[in-house]
N, C-alpha and C. Protein backbone atom coordinates (compact mmCIF):
# COMPACT_ATOMS: atom_id res chain seq x y z
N UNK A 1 -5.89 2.66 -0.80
CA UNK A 1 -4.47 2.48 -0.96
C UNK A 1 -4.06 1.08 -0.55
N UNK A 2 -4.64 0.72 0.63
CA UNK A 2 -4.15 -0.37 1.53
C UNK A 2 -4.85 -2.00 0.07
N UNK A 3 -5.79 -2.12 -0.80
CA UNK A 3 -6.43 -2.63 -1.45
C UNK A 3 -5.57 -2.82 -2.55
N UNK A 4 -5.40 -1.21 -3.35
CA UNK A 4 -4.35 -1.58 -4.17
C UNK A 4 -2.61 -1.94 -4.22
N UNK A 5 -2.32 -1.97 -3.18
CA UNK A 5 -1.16 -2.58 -2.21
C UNK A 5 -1.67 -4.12 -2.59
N UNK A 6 -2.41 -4.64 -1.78
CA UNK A 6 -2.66 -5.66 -1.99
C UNK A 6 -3.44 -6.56 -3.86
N UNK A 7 -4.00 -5.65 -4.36
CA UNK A 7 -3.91 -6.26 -5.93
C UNK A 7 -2.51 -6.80 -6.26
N UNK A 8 -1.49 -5.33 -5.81
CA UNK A 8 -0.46 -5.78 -6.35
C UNK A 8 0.44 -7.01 -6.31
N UNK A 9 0.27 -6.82 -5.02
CA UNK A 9 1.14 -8.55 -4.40
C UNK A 9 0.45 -9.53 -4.83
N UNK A 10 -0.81 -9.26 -5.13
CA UNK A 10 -1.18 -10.41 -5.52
C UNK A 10 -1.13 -11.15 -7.06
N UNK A 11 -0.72 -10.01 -7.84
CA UNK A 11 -0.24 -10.00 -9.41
C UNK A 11 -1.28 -9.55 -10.13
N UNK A 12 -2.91 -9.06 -9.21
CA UNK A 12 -3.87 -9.11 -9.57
C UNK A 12 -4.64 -7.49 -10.43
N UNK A 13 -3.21 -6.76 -10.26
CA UNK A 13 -3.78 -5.42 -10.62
C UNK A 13 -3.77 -4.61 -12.19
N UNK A 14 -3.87 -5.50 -12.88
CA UNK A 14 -4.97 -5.50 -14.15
C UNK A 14 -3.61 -4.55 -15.24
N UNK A 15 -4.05 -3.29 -15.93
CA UNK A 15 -2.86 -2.99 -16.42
C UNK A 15 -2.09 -1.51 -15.66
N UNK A 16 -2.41 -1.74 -14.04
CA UNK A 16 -1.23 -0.90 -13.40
C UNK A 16 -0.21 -2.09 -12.99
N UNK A 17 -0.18 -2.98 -13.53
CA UNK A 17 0.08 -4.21 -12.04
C UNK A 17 1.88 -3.60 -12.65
N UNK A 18 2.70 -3.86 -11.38
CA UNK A 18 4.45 -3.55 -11.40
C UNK A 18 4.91 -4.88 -11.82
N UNK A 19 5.97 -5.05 -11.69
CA UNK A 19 6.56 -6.54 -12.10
C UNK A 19 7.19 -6.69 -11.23
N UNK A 20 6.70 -8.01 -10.39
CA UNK A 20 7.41 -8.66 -9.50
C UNK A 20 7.59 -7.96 -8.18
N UNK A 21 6.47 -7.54 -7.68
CA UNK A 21 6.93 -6.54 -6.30
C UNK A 21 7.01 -7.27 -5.27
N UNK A 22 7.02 -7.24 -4.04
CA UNK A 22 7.65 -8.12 -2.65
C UNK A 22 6.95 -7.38 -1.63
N UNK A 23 6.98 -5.60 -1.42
CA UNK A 23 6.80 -5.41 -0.50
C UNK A 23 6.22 -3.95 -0.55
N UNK A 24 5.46 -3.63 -0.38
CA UNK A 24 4.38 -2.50 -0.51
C UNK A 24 4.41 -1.40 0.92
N UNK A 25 4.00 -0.55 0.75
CA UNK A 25 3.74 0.58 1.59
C UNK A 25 2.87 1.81 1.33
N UNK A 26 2.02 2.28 2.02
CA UNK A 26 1.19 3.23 2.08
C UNK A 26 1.22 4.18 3.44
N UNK A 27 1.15 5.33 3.09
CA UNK A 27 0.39 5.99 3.93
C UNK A 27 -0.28 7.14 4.10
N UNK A 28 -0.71 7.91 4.88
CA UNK A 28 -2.08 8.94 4.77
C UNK A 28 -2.13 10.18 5.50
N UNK A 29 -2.41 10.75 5.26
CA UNK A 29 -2.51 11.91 6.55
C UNK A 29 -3.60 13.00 6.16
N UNK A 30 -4.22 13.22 7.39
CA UNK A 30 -5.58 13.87 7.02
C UNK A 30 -5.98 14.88 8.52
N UNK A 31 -6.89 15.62 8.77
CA UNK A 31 -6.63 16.13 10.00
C UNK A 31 -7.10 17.37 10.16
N UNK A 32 -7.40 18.30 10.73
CA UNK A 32 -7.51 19.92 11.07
C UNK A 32 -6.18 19.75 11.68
N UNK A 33 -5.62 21.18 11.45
CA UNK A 33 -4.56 21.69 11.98
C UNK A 33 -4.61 21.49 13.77
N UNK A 34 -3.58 21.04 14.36
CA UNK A 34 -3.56 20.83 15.17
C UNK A 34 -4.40 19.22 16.40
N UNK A 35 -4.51 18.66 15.10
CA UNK A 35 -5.77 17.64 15.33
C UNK A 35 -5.40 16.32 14.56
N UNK A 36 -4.28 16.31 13.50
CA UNK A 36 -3.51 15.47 11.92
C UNK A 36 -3.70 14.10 12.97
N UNK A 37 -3.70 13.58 11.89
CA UNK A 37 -3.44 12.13 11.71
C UNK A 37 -2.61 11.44 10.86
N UNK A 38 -1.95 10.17 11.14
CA UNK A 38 -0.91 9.84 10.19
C UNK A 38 -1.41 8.64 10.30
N UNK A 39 -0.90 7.16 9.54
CA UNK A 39 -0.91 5.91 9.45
C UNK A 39 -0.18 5.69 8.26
N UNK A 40 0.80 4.92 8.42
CA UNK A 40 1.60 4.08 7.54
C UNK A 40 1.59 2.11 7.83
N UNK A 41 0.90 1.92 6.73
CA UNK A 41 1.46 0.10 6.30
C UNK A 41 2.65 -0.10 5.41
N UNK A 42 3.32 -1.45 5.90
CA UNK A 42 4.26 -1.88 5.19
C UNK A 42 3.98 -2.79 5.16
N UNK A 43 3.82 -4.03 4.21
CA UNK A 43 3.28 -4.95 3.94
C UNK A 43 4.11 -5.75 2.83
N UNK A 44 4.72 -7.17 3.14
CA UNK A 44 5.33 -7.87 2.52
C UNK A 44 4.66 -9.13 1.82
N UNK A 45 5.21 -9.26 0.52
CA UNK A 45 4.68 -10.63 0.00
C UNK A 45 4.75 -11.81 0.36
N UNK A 46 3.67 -12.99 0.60
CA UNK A 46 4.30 -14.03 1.47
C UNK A 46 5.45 -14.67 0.66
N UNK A 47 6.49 -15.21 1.33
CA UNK A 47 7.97 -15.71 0.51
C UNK A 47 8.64 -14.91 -0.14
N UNK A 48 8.17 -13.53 0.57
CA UNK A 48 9.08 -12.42 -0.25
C UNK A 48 10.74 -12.59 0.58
């Protein structure tokens, strides 16, 4: 996720790429019950 976040900003992501994005976000969650995990990135374009 965190990879194709970054194709994107970079203009580099072939024919998913968005038009003109600035600022990206991902995140995940995975876990046994009682055990989860979370992580979220937010990640901006430089001169965004």
């Amino acid at each position: 996720m965190l990879y194709e976040m970054y194709l994107q900003l970079q203009g580099r992501a072939g024919a998913r790429q968005l038009k003109d994005p600035r600022i990206g976000m991902t995140h995940n969650l995975g876990g046994a019950p009682a055990m989860n995990v979370c992580s979220v990135a937010i990640i901006g374009a430089q001169g965004a």
